[in-house]
C-alpha atoms as a PDB file:
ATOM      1  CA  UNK A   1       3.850 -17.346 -34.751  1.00  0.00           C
ATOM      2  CA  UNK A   2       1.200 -15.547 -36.550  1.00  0.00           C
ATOM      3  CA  UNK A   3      -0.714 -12.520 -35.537  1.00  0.00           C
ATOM      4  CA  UNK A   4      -3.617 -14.837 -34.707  1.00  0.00           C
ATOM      5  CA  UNK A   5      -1.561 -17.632 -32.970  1.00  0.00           C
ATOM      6  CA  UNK A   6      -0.655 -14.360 -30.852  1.00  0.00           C
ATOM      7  CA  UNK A   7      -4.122 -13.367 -30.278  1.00  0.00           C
ATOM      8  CA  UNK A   8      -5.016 -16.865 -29.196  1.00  0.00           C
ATOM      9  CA  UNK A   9      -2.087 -16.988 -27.293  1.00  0.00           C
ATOM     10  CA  UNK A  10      -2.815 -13.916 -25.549  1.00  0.00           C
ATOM     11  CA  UNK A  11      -6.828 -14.753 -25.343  1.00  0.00           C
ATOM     12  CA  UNK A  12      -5.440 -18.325 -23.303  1.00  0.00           C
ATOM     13  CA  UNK A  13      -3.627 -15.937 -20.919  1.00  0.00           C
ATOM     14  CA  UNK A  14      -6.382 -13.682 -20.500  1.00  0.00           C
ATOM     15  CA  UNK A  15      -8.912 -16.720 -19.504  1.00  0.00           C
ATOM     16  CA  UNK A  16      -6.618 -17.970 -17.194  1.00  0.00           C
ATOM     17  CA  UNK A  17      -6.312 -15.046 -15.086  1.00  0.00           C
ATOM     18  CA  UNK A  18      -9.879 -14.477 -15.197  1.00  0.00           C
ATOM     19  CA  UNK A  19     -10.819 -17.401 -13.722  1.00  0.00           C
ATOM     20  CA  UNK A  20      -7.971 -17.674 -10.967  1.00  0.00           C
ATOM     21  CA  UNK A  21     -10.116 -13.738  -9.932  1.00  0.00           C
ATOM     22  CA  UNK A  22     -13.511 -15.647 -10.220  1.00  0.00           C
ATOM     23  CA  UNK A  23     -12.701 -18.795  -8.351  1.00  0.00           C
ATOM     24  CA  UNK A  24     -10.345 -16.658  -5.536  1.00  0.00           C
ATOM     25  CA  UNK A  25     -13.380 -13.874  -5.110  1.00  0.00           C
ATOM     26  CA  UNK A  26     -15.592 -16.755  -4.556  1.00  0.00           C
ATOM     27  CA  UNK A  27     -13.040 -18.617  -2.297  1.00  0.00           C
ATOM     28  CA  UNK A  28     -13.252 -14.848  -0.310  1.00  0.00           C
ATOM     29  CA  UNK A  29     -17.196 -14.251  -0.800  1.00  0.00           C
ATOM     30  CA  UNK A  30     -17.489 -17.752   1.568  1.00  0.00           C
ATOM     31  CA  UNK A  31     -14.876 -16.432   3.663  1.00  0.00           C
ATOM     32  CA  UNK A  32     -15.556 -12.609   3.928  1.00  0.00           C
ATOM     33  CA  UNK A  33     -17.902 -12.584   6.908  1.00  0.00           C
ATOM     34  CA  UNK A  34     -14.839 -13.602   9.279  1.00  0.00           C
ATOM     35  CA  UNK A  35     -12.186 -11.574   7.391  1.00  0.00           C
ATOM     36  CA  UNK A  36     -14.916  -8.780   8.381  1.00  0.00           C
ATOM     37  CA  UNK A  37     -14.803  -9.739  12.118  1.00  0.00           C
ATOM     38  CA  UNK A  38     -11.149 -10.548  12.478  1.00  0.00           C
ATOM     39  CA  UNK A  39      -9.189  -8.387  10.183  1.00  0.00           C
ATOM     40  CA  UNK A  40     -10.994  -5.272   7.936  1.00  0.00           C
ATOM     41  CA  UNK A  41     -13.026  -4.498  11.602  1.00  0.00           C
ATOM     42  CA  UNK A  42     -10.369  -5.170  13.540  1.00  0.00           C
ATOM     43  CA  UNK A  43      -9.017  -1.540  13.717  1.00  0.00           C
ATOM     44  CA  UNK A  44     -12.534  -0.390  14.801  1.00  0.00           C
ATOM     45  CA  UNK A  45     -11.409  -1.829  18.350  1.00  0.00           C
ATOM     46  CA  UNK A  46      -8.911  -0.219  21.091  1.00  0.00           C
ATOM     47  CA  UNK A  47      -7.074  -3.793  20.950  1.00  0.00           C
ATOM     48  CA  UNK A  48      -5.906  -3.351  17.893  1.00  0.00           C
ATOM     49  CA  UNK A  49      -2.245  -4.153  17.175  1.00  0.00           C
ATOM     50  CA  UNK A  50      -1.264  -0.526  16.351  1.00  0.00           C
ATOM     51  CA  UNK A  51      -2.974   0.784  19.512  1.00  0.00           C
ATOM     52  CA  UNK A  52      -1.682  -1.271  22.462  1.00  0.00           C
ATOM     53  CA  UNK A  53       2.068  -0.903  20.380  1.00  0.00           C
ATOM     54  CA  UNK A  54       1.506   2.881  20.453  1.00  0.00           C
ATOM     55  CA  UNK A  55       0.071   2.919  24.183  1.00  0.00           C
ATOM     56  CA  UNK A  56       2.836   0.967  25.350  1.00  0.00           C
ATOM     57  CA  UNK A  57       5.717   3.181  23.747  1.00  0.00           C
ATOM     58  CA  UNK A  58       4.351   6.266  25.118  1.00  0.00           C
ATOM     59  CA  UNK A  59       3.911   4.780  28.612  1.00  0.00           C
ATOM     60  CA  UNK A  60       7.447   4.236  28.513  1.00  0.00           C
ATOM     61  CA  UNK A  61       8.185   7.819  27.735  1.00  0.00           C
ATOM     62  CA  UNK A  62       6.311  10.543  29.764  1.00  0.00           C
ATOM     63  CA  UNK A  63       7.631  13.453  27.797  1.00  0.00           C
ATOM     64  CA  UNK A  64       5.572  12.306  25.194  1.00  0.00           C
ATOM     65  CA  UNK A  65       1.485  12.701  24.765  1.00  0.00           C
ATOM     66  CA  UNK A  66       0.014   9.206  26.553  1.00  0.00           C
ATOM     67  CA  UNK A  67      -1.902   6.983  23.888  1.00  0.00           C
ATOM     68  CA  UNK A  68      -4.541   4.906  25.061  1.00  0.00           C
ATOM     69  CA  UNK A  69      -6.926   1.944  23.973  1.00  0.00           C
ATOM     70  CA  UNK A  70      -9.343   2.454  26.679  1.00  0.00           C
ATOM     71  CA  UNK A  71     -12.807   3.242  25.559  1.00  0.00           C
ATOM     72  CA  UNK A  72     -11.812   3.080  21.745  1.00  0.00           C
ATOM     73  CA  UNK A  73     -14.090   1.565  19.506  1.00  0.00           C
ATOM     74  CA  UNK A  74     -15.644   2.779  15.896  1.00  0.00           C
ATOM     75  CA  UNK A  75     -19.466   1.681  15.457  1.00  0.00           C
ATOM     76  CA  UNK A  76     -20.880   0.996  11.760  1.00  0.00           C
ATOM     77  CA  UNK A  77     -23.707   2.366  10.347  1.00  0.00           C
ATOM     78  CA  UNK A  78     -25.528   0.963   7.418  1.00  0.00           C
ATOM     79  CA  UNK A  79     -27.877   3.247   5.462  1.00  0.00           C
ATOM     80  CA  UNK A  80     -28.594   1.918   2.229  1.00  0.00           C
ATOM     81  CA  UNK A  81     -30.194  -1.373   1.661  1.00  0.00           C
ATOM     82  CA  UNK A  82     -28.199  -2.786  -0.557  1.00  0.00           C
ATOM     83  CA  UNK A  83     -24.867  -1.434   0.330  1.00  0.00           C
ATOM     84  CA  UNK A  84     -24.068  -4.503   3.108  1.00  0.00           C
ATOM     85  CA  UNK A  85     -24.470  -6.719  -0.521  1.00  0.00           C
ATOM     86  CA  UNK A  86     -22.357  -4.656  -2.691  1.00  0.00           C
ATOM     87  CA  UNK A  87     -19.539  -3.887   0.028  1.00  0.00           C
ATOM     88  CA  UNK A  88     -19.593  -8.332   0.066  1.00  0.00           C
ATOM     89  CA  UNK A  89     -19.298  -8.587  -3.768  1.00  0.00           C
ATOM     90  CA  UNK A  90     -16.936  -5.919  -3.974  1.00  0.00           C
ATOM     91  CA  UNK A  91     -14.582  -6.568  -1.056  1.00  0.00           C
ATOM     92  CA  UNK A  92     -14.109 -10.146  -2.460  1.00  0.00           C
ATOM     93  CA  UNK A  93     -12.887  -8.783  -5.928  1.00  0.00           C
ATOM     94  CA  UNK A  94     -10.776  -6.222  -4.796  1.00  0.00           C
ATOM     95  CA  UNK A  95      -9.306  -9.068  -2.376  1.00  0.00           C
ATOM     96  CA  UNK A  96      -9.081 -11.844  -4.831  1.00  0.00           C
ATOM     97  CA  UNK A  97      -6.884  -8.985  -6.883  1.00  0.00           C
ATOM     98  CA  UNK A  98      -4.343  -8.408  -4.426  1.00  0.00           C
ATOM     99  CA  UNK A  99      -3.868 -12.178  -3.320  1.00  0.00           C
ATOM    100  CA  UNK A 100      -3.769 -13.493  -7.045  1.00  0.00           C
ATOM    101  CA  UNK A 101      -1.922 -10.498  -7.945  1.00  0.00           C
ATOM    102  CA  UNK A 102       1.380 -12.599  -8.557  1.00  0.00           C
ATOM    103  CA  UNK A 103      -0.093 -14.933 -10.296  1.00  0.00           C
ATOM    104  CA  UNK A 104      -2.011 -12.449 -12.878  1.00  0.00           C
ATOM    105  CA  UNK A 105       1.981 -11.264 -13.533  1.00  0.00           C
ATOM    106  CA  UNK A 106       2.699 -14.614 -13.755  1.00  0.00           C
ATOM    107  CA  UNK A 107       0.615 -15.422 -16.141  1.00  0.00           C
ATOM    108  CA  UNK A 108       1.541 -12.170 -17.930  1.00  0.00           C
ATOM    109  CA  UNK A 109       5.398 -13.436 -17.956  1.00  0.00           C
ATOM    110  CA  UNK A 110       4.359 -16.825 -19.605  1.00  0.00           C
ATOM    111  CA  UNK A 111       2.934 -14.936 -22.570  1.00  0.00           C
ATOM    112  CA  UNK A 112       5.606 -11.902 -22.772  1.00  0.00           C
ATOM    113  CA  UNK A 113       8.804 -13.712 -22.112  1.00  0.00           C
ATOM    114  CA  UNK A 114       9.222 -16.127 -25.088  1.00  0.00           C
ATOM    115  CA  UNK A 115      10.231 -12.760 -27.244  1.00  0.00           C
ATOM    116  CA  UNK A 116      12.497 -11.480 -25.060  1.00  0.00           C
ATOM    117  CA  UNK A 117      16.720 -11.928 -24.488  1.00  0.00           C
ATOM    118  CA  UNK A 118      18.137 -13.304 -21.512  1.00  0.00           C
ATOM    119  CA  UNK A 119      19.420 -10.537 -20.261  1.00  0.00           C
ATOM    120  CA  UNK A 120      16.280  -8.871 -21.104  1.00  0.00           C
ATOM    121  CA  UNK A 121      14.449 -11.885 -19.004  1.00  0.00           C
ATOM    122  CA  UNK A 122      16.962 -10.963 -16.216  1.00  0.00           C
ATOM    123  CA  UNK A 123      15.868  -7.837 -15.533  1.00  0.00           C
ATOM    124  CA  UNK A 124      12.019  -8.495 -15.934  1.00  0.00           C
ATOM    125  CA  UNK A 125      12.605 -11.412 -13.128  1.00  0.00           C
ATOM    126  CA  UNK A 126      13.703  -8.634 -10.911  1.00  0.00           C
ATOM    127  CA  UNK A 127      11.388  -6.537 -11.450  1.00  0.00           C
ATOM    128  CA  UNK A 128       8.303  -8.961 -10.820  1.00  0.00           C
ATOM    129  CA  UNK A 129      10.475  -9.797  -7.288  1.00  0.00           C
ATOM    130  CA  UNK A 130      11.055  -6.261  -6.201  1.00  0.00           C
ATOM    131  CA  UNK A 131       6.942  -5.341  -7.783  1.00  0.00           C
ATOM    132  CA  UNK A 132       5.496  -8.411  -5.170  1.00  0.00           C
ATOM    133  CA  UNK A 133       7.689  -7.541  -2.423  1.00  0.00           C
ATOM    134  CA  UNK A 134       6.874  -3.968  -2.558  1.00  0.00           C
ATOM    135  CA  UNK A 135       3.269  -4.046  -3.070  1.00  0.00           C
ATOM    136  CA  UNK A 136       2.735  -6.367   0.063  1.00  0.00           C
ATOM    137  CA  UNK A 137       4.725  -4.295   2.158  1.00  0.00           C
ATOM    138  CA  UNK A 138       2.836  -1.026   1.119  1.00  0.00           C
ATOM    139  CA  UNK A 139      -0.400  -3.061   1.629  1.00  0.00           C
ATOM    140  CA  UNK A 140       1.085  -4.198   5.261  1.00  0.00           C
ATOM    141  CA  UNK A 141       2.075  -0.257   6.088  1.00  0.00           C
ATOM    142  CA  UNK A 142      -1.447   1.088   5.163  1.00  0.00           C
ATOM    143  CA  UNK A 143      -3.386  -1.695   6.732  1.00  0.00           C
ATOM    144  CA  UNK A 144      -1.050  -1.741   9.973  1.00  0.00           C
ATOM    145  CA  UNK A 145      -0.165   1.811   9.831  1.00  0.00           C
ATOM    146  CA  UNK A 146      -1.900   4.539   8.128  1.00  0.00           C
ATOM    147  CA  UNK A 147      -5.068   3.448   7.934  1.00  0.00           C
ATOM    148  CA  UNK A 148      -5.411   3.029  12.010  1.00  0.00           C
ATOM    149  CA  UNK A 149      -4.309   5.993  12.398  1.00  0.00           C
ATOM    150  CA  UNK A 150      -6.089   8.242  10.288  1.00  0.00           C
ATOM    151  CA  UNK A 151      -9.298   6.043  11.361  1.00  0.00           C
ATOM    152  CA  UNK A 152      -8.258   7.302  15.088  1.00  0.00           C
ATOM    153  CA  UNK A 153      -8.472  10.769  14.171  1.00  0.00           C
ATOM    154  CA  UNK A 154     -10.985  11.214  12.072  1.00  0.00           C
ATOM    155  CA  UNK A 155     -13.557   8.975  14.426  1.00  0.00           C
ATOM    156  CA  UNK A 156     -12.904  11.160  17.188  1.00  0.00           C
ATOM    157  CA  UNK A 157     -12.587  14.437  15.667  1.00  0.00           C
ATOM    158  CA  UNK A 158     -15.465  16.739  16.454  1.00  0.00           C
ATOM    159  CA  UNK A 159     -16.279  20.078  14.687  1.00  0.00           C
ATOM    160  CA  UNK A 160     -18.797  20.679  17.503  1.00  0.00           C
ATOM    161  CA  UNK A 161     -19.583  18.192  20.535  1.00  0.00           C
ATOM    162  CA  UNK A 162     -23.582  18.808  19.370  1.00  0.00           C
ATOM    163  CA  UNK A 163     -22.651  16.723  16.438  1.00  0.00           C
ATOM    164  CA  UNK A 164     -22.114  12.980  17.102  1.00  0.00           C
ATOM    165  CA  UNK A 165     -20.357  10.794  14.390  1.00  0.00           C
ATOM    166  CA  UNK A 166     -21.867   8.039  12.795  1.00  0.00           C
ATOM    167  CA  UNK A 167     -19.906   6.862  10.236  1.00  0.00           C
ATOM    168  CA  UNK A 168     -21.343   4.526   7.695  1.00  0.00           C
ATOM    169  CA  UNK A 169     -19.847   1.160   6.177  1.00  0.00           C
ATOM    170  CA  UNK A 170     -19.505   2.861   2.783  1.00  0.00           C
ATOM    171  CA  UNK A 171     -17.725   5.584   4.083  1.00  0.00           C
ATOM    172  CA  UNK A 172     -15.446   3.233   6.493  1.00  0.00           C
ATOM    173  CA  UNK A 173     -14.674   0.889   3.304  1.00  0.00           C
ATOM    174  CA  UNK A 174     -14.301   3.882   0.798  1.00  0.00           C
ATOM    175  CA  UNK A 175     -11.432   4.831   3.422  1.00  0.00           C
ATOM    176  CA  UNK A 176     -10.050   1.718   3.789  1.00  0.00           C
ATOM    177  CA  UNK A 177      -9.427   0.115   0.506  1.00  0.00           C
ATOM    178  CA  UNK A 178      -8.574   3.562  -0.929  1.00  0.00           C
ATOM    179  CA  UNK A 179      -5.308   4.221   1.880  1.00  0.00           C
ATOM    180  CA  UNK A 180      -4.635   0.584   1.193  1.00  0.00           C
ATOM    181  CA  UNK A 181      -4.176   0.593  -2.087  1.00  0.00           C
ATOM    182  CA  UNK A 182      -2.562   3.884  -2.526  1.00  0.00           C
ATOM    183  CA  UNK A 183      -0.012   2.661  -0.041  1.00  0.00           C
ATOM    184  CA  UNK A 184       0.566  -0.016  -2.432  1.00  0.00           C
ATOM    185  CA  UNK A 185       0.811   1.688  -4.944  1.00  0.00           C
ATOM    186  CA  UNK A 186       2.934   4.502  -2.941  1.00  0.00           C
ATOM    187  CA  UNK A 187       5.832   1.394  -2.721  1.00  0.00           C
ATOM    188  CA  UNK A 188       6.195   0.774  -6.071  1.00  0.00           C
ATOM    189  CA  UNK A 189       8.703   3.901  -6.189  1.00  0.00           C
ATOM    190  CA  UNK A 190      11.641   1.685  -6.068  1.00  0.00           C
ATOM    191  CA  UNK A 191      10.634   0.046  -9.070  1.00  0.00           C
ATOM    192  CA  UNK A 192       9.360   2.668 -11.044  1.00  0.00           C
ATOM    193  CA  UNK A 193      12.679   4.738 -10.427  1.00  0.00           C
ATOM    194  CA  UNK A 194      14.585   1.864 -11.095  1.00  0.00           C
ATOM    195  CA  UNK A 195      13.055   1.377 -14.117  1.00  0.00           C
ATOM    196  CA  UNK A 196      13.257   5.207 -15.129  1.00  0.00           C
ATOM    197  CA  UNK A 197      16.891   4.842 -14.347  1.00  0.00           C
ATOM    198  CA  UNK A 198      17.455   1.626 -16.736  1.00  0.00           C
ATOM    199  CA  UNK A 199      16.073   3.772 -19.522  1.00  0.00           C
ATOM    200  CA  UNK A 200      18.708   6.292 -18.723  1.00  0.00           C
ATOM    201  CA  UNK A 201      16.191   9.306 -17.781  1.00  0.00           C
ATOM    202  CA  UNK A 202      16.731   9.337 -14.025  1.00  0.00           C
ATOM    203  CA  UNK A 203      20.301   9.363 -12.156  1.00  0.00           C
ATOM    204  CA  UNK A 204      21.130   8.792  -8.553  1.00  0.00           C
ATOM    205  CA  UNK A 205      22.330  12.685  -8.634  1.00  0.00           C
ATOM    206  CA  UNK A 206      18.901  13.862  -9.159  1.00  0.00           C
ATOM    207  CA  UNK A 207      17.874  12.111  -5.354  1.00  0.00           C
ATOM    208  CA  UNK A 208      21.103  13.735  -4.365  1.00  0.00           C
ATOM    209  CA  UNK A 209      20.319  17.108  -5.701  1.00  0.00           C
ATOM    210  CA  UNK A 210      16.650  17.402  -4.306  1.00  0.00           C
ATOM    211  CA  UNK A 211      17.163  15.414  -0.952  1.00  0.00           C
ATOM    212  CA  UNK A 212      15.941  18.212   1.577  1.00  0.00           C
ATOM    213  CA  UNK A 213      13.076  19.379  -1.221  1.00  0.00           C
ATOM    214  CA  UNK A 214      11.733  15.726  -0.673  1.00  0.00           C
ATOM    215  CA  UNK A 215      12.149  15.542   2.852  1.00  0.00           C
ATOM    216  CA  UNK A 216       9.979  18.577   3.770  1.00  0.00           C
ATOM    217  CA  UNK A 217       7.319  17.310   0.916  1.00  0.00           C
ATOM    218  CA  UNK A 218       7.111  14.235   2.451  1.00  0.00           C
ATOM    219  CA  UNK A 219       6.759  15.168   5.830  1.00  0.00           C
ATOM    220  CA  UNK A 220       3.992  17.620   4.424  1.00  0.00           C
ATOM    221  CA  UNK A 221       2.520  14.323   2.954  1.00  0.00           C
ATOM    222  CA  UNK A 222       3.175  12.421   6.204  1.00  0.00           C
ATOM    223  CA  UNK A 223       1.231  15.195   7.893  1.00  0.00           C
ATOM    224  CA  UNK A 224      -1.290  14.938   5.912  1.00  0.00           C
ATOM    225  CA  UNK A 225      -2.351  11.256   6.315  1.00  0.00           C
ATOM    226  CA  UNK A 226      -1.936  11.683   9.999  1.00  0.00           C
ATOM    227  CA  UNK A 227      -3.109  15.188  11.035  1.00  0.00           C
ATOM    228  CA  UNK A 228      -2.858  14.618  14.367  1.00  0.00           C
ATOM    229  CA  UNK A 229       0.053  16.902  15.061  1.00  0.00           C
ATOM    230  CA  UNK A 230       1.605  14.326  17.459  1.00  0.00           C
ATOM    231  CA  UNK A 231       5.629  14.507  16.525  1.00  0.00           C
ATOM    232  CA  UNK A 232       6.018  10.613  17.041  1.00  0.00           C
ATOM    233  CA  UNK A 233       2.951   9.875  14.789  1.00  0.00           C
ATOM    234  CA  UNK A 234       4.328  11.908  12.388  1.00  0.00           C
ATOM    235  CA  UNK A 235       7.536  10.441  12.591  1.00  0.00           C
ATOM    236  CA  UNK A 236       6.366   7.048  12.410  1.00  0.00           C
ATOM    237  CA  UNK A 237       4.693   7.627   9.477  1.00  0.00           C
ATOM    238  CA  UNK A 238       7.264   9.622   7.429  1.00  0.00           C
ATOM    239  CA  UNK A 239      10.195   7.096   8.145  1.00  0.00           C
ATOM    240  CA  UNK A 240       9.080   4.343   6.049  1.00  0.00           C
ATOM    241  CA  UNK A 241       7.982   7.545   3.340  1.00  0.00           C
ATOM    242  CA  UNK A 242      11.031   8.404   3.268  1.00  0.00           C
ATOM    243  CA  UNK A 243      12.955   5.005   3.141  1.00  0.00           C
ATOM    244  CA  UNK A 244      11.399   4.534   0.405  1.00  0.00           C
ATOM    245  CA  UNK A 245      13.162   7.603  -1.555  1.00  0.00           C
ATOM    246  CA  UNK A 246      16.646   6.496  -0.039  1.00  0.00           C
ATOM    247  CA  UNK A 247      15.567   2.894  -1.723  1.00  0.00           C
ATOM    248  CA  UNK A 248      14.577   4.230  -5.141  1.00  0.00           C
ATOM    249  CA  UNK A 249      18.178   5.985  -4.719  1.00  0.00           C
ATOM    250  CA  UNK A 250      20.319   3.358  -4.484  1.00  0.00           C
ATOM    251  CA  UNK A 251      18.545   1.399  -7.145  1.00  0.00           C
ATOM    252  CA  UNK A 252      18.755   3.504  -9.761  1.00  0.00           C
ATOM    253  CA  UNK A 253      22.158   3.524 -11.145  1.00  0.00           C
ATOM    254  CA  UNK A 254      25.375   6.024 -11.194  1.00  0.00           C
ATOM    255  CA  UNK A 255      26.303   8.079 -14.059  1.00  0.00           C
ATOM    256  CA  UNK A 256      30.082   7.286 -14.285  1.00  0.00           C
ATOM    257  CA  UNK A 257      31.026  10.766 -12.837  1.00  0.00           C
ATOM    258  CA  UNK A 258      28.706   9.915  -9.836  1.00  0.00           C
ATOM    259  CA  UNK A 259      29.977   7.053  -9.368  1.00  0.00           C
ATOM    260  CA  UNK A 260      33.609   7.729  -9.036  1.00  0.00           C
ATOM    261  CA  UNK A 261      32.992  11.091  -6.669  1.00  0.00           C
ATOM    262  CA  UNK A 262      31.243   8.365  -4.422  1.00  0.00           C
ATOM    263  CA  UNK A 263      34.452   6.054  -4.318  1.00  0.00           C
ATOM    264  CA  UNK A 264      36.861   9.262  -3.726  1.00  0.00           C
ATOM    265  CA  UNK A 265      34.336  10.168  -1.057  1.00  0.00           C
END
């Protein structure tokens, strides 16, 4: 092929995914009032999954602080008169992204993959697997996890009791979509250490050598997203952190040295 049968090639791909966003954002503008309601509200509410979880560990275990979903709820403001319209539009494209996310590498595979080798193919395949799988499950951890839980705090934090809060929709979805996607992004460790490793810059000794460094920056992190200074928040949060840097060390592979002290050991 041609430079230009590329660039038409490339152009075909490009129209494709654009119209899988439009029609999906569309498919979600419809939608979006009920996905309001029932899922990006739904952590405004004591009922929430999270909540009655939390409440009904901690009622199991007096020695630790009692959570409770009585009396919970987050109220939304609206201050701008355009913002309910923009927060629609928007919401539906950053949605449409993440659902037709696979198919936008998909599409991106169709076009890329004729000039590579099979083995080269291989290890792309794996890497689109382990990039899908990862990137849900971050989005699952911050919508289920972090985000409720930082939304608890901050809504009932008070620098002075003279000073109610009244948080605004921009502010609430500003929150939201930003812990979302960075927890997203957060899980693509894996595959961006696995990918380091492939190129021969990163070693499982490095994870090895800087183990305890990572676990007290990650619990700093941890402790960060949930400053709440409850020990089983904390921990809640930090475990799946931290799984994460165990999984991005057994991906990426053994220098030959490494591996053979691990099979003496």
């Amino acid at each position: 092929m041609s430079l230009w049968d590329h660039v038409d090639a490339l152009r075909a791909v490009l129209f494709k995914m654009a119209a899988v966003l439009v029609v999906a954002a569309g498919v979600l503008f419809v939608l979006m009032p009920d996905i309001f309601d029932q899922v990006i509200l739904a952590p405004c509410h004591g009922d929430f999954v999270l909540y009655r979880l939390f409440a009904d560990i901690t009622a199991g275990i007096p020695s630790l602080p009692q959570f409770s979903t009585e009396g919970f709820e987050v109220k939304l403001i609206n201050i701008q008169l355009a913002s309910q319209f923009f927060i629609h539009m928007s919401t539906s494209f950053w949605l449409a992204l993440v659902v037709t996310f696979p198919v936008m590498l998909y599409f991106l595979w169709t076009f890329v993959s004729p000039a590579l080798y099979p083995e080269e193919k291989k290890g792309f395949r794996k890497a689109f697997a382990l990039g899908n799988v990862m990137f849900i499950l971050g989005l699952m951890v911050g919508y289920f996890l972090v985000f409720p839980i930082t939304l608890r705090f901050l809504a009932d934090y008070r620098v002075s009791e003279l000073i109610p809060n009244q948080i605004s929709l921009d502010s609430y979805m500003d929150t939201f979509l930003m812990l979302i996607f960075i927890m997203g992004i957060v899980f693509e460790m894996p595959l961006l250490a696995w990918l380091i490793g492939k190129m021969g810059i990163l070693t499982r000794g490095f994870f090895a050598k800087f183990r305890r460094h990572a676990i007290v920056i990650l619990l700093i992190l941890a402790a960060i997203i949930t400053p709440t200074g409850d020990p089983f928040t904390l921990t809640v949060v930090f475990l799946p952190i931290y799984l994460l840097y165990e999984l991005s060390a057994f991906l990426v592979p053994a220098k030959k040295a490494e591996s053979e002290e691990d099979t003496a050991q």
